[in-house]
PDB file of N, CA and C in Angstrom:
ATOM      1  N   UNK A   1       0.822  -1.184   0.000  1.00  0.00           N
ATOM      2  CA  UNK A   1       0.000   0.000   0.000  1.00  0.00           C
ATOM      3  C   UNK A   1       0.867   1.249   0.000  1.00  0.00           C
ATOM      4  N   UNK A   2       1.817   1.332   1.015  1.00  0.00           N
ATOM      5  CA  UNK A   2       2.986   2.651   0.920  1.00  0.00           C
ATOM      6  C   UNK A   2       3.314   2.904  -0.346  1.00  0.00           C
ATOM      7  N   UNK A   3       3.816   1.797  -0.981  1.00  0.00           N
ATOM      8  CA  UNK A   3       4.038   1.890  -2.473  1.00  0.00           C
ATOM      9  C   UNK A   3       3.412   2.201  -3.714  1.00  0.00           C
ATOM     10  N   UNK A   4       2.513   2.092  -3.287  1.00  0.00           N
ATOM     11  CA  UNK A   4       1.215   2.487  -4.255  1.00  0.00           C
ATOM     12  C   UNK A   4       1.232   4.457  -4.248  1.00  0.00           C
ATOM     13  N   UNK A   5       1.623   4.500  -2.854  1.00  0.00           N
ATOM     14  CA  UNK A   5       0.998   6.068  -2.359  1.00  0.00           C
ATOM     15  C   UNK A   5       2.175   6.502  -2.726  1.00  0.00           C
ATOM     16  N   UNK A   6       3.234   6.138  -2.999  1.00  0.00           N
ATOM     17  CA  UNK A   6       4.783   6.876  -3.311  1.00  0.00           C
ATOM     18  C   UNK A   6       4.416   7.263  -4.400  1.00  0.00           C
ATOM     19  N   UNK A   7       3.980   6.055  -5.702  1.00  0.00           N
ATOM     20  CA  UNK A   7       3.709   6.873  -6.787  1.00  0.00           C
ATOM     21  C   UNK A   7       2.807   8.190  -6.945  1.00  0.00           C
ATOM     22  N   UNK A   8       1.833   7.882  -6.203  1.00  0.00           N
ATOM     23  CA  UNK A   8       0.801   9.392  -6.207  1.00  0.00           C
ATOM     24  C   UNK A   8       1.465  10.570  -5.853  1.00  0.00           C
ATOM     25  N   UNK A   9       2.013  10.840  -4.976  1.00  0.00           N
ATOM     26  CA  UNK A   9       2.619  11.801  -3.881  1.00  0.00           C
ATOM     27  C   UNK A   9       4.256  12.139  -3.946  1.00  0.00           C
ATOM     28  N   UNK A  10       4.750  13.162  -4.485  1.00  0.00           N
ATOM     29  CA  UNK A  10       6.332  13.766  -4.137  1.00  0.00           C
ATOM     30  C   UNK A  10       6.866  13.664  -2.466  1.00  0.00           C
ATOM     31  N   UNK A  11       6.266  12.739  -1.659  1.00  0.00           N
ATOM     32  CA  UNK A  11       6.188  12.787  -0.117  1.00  0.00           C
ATOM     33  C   UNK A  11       6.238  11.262   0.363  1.00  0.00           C
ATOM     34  N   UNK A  12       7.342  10.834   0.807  1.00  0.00           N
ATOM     35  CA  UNK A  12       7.439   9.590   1.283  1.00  0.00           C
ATOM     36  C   UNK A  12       6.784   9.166   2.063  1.00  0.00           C
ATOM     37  N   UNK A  13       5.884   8.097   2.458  1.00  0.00           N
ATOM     38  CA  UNK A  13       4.975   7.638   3.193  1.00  0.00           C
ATOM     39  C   UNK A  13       5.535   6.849   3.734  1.00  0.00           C
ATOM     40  N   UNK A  14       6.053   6.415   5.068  1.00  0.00           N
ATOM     41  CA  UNK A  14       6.731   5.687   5.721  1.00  0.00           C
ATOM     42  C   UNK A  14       6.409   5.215   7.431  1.00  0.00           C
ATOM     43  N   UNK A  15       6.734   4.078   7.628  1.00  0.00           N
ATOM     44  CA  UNK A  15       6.328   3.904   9.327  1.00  0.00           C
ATOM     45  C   UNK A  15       7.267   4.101  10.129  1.00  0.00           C
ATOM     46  N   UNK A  16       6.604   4.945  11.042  1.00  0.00           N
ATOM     47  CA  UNK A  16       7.312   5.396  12.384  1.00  0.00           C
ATOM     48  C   UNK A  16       7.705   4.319  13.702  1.00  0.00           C
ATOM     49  N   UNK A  17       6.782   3.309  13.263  1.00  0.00           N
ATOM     50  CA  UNK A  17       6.841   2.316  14.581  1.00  0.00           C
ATOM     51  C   UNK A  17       6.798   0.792  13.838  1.00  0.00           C
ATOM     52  N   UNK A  18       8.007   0.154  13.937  1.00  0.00           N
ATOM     53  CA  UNK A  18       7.877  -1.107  13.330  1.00  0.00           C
ATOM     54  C   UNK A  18       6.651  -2.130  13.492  1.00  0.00           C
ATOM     55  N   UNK A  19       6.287  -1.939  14.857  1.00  0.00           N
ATOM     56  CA  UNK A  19       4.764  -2.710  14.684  1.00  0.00           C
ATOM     57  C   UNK A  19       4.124  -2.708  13.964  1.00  0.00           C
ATOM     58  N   UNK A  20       4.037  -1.756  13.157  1.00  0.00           N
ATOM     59  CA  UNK A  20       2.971  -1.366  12.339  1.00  0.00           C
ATOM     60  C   UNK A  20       2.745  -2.249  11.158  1.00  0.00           C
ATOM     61  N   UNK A  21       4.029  -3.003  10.820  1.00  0.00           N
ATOM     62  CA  UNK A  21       4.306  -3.788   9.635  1.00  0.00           C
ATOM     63  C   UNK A  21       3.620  -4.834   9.881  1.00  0.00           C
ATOM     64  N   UNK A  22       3.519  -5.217  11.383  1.00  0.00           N
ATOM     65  CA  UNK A  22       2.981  -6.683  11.297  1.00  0.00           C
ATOM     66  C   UNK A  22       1.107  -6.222  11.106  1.00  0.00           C
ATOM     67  N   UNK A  23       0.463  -5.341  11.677  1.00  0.00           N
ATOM     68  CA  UNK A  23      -0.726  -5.365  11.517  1.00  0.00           C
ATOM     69  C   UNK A  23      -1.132  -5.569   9.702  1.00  0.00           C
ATOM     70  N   UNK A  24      -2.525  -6.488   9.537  1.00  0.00           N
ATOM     71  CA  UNK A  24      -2.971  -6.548   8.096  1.00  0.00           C
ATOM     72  C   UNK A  24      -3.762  -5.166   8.100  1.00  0.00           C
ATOM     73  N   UNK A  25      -4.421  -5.182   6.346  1.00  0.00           N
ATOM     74  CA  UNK A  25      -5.507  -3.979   6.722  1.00  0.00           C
ATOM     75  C   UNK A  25      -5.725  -4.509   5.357  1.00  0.00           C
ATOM     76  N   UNK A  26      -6.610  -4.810   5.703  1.00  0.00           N
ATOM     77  CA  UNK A  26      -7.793  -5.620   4.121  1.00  0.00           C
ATOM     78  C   UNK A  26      -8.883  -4.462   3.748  1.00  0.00           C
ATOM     79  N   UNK A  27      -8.398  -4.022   2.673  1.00  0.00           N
ATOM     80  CA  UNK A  27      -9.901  -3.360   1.966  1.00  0.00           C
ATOM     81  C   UNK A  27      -9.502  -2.485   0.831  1.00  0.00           C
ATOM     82  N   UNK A  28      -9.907  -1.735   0.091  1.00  0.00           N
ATOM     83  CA  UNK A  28      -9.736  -1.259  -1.444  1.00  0.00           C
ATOM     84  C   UNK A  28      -9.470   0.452  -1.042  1.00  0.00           C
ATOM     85  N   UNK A  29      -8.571   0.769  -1.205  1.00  0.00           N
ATOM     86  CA  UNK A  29      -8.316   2.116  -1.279  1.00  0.00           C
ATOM     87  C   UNK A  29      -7.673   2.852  -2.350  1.00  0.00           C
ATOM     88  N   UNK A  30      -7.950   3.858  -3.090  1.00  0.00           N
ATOM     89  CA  UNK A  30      -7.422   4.736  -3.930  1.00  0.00           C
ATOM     90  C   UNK A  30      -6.032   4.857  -3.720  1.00  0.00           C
ATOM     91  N   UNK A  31      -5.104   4.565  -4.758  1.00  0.00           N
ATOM     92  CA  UNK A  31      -3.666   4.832  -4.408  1.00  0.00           C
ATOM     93  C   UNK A  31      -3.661   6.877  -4.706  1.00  0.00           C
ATOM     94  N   UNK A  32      -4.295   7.422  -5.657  1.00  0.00           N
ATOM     95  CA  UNK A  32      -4.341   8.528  -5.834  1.00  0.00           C
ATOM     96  C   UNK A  32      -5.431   9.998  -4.205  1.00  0.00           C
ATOM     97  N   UNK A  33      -5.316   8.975  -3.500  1.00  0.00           N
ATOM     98  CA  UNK A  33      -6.045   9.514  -2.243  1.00  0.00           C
ATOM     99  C   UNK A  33      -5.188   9.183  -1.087  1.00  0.00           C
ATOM    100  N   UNK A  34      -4.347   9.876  -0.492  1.00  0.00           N
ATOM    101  CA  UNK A  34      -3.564   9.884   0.036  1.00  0.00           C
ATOM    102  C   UNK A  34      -3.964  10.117   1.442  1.00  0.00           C
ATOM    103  N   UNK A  35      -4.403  11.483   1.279  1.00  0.00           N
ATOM    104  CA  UNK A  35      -5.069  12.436   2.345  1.00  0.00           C
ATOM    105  C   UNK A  35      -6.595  11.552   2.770  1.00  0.00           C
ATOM    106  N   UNK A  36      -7.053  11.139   2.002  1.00  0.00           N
ATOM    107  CA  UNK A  36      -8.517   9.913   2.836  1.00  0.00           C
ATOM    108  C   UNK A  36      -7.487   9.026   3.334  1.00  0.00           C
ATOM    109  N   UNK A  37      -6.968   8.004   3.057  1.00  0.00           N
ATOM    110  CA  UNK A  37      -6.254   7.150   3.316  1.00  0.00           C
ATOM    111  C   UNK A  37      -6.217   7.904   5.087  1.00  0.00           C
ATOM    112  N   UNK A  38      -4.903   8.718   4.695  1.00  0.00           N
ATOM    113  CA  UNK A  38      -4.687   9.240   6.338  1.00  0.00           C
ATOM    114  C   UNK A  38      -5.418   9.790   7.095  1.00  0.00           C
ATOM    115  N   UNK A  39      -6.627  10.090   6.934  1.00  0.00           N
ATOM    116  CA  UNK A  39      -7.461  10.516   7.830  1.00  0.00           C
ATOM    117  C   UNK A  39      -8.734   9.520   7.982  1.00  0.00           C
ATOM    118  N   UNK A  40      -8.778   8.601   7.089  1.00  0.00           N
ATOM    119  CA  UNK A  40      -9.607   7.001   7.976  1.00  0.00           C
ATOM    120  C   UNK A  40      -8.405   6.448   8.877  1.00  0.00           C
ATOM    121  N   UNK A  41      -7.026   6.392   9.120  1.00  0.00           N
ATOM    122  CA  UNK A  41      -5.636   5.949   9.631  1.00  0.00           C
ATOM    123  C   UNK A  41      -6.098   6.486  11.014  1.00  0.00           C
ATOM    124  N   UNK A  42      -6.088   8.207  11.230  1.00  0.00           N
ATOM    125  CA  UNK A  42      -6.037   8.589  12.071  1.00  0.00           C
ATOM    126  C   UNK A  42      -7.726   7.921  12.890  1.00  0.00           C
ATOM    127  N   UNK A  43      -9.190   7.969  12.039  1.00  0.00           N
ATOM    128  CA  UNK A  43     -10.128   8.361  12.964  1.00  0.00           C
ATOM    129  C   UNK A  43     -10.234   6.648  13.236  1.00  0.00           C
ATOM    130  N   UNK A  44      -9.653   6.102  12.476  1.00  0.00           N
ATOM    131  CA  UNK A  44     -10.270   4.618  12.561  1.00  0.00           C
ATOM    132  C   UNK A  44      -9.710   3.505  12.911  1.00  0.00           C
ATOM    133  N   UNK A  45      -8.408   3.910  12.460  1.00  0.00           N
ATOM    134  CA  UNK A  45      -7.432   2.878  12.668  1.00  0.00           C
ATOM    135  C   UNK A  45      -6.194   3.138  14.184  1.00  0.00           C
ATOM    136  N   UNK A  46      -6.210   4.147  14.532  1.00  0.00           N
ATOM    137  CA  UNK A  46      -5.565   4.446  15.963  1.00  0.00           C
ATOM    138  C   UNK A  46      -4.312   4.810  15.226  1.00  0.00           C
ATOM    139  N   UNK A  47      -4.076   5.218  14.091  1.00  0.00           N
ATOM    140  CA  UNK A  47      -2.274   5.716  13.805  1.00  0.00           C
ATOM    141  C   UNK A  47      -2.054   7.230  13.849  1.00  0.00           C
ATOM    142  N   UNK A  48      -1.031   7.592  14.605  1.00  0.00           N
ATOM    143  CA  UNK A  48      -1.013   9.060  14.133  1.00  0.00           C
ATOM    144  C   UNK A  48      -0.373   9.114  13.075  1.00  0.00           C
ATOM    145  N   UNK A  49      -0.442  10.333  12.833  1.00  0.00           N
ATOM    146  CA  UNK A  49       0.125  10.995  11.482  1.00  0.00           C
ATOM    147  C   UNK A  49       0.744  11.606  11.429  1.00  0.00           C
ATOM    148  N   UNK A  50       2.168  11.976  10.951  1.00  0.00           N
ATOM    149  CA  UNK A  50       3.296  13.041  11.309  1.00  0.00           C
ATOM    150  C   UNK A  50       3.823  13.715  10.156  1.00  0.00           C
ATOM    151  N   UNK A  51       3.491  15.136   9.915  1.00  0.00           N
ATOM    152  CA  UNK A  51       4.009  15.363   8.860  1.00  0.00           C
ATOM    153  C   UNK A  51       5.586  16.177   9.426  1.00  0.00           C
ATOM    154  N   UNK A  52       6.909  15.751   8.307  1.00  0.00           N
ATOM    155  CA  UNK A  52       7.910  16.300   8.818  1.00  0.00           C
ATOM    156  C   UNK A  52       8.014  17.212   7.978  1.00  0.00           C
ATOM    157  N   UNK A  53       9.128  18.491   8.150  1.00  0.00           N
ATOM    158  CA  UNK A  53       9.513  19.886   7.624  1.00  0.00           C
ATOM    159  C   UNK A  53       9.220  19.343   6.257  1.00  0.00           C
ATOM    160  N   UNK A  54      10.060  18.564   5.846  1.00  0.00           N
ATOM    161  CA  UNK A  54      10.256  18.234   4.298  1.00  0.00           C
ATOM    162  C   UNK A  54       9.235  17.741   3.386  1.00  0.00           C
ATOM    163  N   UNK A  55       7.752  17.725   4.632  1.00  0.00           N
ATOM    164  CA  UNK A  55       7.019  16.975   3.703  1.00  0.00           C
ATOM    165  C   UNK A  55       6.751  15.516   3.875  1.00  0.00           C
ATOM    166  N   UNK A  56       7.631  14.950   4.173  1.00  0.00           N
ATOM    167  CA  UNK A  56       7.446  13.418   3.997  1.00  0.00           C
ATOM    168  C   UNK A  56       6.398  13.074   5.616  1.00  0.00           C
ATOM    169  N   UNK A  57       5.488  11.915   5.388  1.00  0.00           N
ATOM    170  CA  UNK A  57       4.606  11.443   5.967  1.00  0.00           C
ATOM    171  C   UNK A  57       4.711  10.275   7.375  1.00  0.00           C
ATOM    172  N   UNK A  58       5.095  10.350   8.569  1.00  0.00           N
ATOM    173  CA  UNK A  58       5.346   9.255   9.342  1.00  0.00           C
ATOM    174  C   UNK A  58       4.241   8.499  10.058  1.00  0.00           C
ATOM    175  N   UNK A  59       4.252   7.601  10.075  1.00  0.00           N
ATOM    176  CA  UNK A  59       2.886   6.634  10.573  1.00  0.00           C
ATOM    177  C   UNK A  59       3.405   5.773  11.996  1.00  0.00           C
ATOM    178  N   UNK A  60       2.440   5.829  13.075  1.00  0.00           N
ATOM    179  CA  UNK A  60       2.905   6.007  14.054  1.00  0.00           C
ATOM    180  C   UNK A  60       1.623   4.909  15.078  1.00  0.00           C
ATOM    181  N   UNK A  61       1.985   4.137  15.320  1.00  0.00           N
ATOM    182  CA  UNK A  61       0.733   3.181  16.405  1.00  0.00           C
ATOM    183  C   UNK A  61       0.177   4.180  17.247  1.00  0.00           C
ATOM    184  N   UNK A  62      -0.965   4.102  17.342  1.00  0.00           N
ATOM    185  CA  UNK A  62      -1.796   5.128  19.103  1.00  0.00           C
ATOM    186  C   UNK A  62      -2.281   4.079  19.842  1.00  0.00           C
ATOM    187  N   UNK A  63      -3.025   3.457  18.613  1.00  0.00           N
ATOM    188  CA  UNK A  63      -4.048   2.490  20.326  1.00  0.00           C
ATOM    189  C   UNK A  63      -4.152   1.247  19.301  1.00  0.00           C
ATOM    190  N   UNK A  64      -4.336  -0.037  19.844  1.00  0.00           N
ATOM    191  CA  UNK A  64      -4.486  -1.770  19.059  1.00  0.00           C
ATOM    192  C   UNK A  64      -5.869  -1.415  19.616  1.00  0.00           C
TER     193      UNK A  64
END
């Protein structure tokens, strides 16, 4: 899925917390929707969201 969103976006999408790799996440999302993506992440899925100076995107566990 990260990979998908690299192509859309000049902004690296990357995880902040290795856990994160092991969770699945089954379902159909727009690779050209970046910004939905991260804000169902944040309200739904418990990840924060970190944007750094440069732009690039960090993904971050809150709550299992």
């Amino acid at each position: 899925m990260l990979a998908a969103f690299a192509q859309q976006t000049p902004h690296r999408v990357r995880l902040g917390d290795p856990a994160l790799s092991a969770r699945t996440l089954n379902g159909t999302f727009r690779a050209d929707n970046v910004e939905g993506f991260l804000r169902l992440a944040e309200s739904i899925l418990g990840i924060r969201v970190d944007r750094e100076k440069d732009g690039d995107i960090v993904l971050y566990a809150v709550r299992w």
